[in-house]
Protein backbone atom coordinates (compact mmCIF):
# COMPACT_ATOMS: atom_id res chain seq x y z
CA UNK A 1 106.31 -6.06 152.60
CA UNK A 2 108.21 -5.51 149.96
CA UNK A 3 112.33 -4.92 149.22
CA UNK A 4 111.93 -1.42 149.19
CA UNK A 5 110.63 -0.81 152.06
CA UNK A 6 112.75 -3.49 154.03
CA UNK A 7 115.45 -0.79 152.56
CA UNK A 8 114.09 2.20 154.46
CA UNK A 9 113.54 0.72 157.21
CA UNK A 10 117.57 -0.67 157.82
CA UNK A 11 118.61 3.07 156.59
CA UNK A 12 116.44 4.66 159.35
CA UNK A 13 117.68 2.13 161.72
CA UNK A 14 121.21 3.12 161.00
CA UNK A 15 120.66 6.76 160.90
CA UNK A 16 119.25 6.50 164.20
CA UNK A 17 121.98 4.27 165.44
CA UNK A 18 124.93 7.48 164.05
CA UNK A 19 122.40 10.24 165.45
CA UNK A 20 122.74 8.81 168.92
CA UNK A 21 126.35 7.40 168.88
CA UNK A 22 128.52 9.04 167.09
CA UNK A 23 131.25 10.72 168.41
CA UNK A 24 130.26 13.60 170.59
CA UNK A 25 133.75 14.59 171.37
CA UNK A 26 133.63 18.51 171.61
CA UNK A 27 135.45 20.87 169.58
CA UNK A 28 138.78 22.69 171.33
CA UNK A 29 138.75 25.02 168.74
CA UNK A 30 135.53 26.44 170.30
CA UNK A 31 136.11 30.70 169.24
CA UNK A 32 134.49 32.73 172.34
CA UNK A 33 132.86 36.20 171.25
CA UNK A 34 134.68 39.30 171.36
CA UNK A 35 133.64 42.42 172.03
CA UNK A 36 134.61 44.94 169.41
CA UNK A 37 137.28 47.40 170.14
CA UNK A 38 137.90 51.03 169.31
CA UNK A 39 137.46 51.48 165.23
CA UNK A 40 141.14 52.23 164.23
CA UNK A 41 142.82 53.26 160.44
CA UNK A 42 144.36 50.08 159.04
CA UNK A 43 147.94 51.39 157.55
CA UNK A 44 149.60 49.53 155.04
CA UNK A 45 151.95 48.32 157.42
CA UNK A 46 149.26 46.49 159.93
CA UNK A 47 148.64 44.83 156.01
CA UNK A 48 151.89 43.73 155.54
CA UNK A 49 151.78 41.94 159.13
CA UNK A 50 149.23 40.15 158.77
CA UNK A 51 149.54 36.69 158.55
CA UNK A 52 147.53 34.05 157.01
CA UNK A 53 145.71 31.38 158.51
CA UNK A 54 145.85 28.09 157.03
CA UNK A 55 144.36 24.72 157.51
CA UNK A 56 148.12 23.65 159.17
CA UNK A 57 149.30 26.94 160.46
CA UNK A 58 149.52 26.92 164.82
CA UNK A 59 146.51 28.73 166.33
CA UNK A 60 146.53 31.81 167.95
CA UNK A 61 147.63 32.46 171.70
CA UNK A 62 144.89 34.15 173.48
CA UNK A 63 147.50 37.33 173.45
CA UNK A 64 147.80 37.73 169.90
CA UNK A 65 145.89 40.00 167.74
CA UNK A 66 144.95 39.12 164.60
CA UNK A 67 144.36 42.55 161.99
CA UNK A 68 141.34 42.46 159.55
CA UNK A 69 142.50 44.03 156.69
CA UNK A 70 140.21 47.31 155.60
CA UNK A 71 137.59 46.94 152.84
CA UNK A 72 138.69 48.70 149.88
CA UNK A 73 135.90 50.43 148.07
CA UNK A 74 134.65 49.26 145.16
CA UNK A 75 135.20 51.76 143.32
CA UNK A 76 138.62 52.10 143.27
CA UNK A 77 139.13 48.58 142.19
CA UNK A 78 137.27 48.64 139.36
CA UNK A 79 137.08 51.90 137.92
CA UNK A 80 140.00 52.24 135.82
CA UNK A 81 138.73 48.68 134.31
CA UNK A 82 135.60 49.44 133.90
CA UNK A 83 135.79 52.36 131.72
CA UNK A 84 138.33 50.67 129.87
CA UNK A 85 136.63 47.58 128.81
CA UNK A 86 133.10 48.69 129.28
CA UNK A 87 130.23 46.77 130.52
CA UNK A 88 130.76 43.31 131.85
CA UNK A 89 127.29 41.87 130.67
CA UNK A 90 126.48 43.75 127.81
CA UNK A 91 125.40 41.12 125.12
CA UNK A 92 128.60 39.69 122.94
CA UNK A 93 127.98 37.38 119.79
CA UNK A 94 130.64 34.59 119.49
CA UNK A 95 129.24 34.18 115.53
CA UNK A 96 133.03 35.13 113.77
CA UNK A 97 132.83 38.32 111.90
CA UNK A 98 131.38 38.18 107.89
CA UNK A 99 134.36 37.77 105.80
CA UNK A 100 134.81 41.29 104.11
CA UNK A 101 133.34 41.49 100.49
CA UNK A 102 134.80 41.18 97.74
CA UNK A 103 134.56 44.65 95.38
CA UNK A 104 132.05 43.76 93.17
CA UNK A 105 134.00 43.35 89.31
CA UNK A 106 133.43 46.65 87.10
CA UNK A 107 130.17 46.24 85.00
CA UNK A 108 131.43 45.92 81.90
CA UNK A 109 131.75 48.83 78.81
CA UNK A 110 128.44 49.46 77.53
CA UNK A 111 128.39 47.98 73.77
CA UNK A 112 125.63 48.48 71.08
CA UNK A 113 122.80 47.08 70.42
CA UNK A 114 122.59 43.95 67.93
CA UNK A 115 121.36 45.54 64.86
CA UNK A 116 117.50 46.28 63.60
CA UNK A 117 117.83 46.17 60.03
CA UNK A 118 116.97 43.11 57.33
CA UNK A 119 118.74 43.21 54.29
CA UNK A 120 116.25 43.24 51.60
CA UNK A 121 118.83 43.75 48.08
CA UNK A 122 120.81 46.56 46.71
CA UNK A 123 121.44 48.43 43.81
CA UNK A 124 124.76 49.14 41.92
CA UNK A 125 124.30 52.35 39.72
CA UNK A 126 127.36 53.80 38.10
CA UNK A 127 129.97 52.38 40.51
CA UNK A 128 127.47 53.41 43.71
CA UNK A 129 125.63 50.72 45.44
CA UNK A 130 122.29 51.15 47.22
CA UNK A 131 121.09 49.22 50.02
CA UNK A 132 117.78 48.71 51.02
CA UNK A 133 116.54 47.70 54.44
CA UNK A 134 113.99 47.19 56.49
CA UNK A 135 113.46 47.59 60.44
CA UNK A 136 109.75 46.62 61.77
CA UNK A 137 107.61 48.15 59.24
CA UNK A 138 109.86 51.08 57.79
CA UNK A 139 111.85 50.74 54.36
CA UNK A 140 115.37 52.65 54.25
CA UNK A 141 117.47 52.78 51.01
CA UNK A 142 121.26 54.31 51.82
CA UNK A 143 124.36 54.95 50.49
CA UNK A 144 127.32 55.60 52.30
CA UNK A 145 127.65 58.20 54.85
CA UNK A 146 123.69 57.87 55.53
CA UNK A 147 122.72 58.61 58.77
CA UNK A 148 119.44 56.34 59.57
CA UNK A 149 116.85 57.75 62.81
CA UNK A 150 119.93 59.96 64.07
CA UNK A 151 121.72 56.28 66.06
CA UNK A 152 123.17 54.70 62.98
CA UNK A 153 125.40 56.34 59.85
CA UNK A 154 126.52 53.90 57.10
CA UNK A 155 130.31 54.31 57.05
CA UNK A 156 131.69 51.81 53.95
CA UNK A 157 129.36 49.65 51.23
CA UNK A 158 131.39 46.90 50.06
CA UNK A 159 129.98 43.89 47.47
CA UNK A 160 129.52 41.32 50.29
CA UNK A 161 129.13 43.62 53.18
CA UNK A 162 128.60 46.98 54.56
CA UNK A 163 129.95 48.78 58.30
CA UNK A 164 127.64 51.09 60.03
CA UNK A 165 128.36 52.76 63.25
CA UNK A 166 126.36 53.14 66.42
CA UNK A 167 126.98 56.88 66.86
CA UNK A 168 125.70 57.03 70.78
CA UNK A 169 128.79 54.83 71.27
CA UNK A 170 131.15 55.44 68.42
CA UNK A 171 130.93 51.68 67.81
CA UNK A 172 131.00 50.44 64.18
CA UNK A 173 129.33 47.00 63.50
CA UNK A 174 129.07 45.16 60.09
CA UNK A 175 125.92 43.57 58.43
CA UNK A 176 125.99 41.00 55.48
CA UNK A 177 124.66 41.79 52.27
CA UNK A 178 124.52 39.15 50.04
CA UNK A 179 127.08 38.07 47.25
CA UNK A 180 129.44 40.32 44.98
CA UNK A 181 126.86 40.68 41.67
């Protein structure tokens, strides 16, 4: 045999030992049955006389009464509540709320496009300079107040550089055009 069940065996033994004597002392406490009596309102005052029973308080005399007090309908307890905080078990997240976003900054003011023209020379004639450029494959000699393809209008040539303006957006940008002879 082994230590385990050596164990069981002296923990049956003494389980059988309480089982048959222990204290069999009966309880005085013993509540007979009592046949139920005529069904009668409870008032609020047969609520306010009641008093509780407690683990210390005396126990009844055989002539007292003791009042149940009614059962309040359901109801009436919880309505009011109910409606107010809505289901009990609906599903809740405990995940805080997203922060709120941020507005998003303004995009900013459209501005023109880098320019398409190559400065190939110029020209002076009688005080008025020519320019010649190029864009992809097209050739365009202008003068001031040119308009080029209906976007761009050559404002001011100067010896070392000339303004043109980006009409869709009123925008005037310069472009470099070589030295002063």
């Amino acid at each position: 045999m082994n230590a385990r069940k050596i164990l069981l065996g002296v923990c049956l033994v003494v389980a059988a030992w309480l089982a048959l004597f222990a204290d069999k002392t009966p309880d005085a406490d013993v509540v007979e049955a009592v046949t139920p009596a005529k069904k009668t309102q409870v008032t609020q005052t047969n609520l306010a006389s009641t008093k509780p029973v407690g683990a210390n308080a005396k126990l009844p005399a055989a002539s007292q009464v003791q009042t149940i007090a009614a059962v309040i309908d359901r109801k009436q307890l919880i309505a009011a509540d109910y409606k107010a905080n809505g289901n009990f078990f609906d599903a809740q997240s405990w995940t805080p709320p997203p922060p709120p976003t941020a507005k998003p900054p303004p995009p900013p003011p459209p501005t023109a496009p880098p320019l398409p023209f190559r400065y190939l020379g110029k020209k002076t004639d009688d005080g008025q300079i020519e320019v010649y450029l190029s864009s992809g494959d097209r050739t365009f000699i202008v003068q001031e107040k040119t308009i080029i393809e209906n976007i761009y209008r050559v404002d001011a040539i100067k010896p070392t550089m000339m303004s043109i303006t980006y009409l869709p957006l009123n925008q005037v940008q310069t472009l470099q055009i070589g030295s002063t002879d």
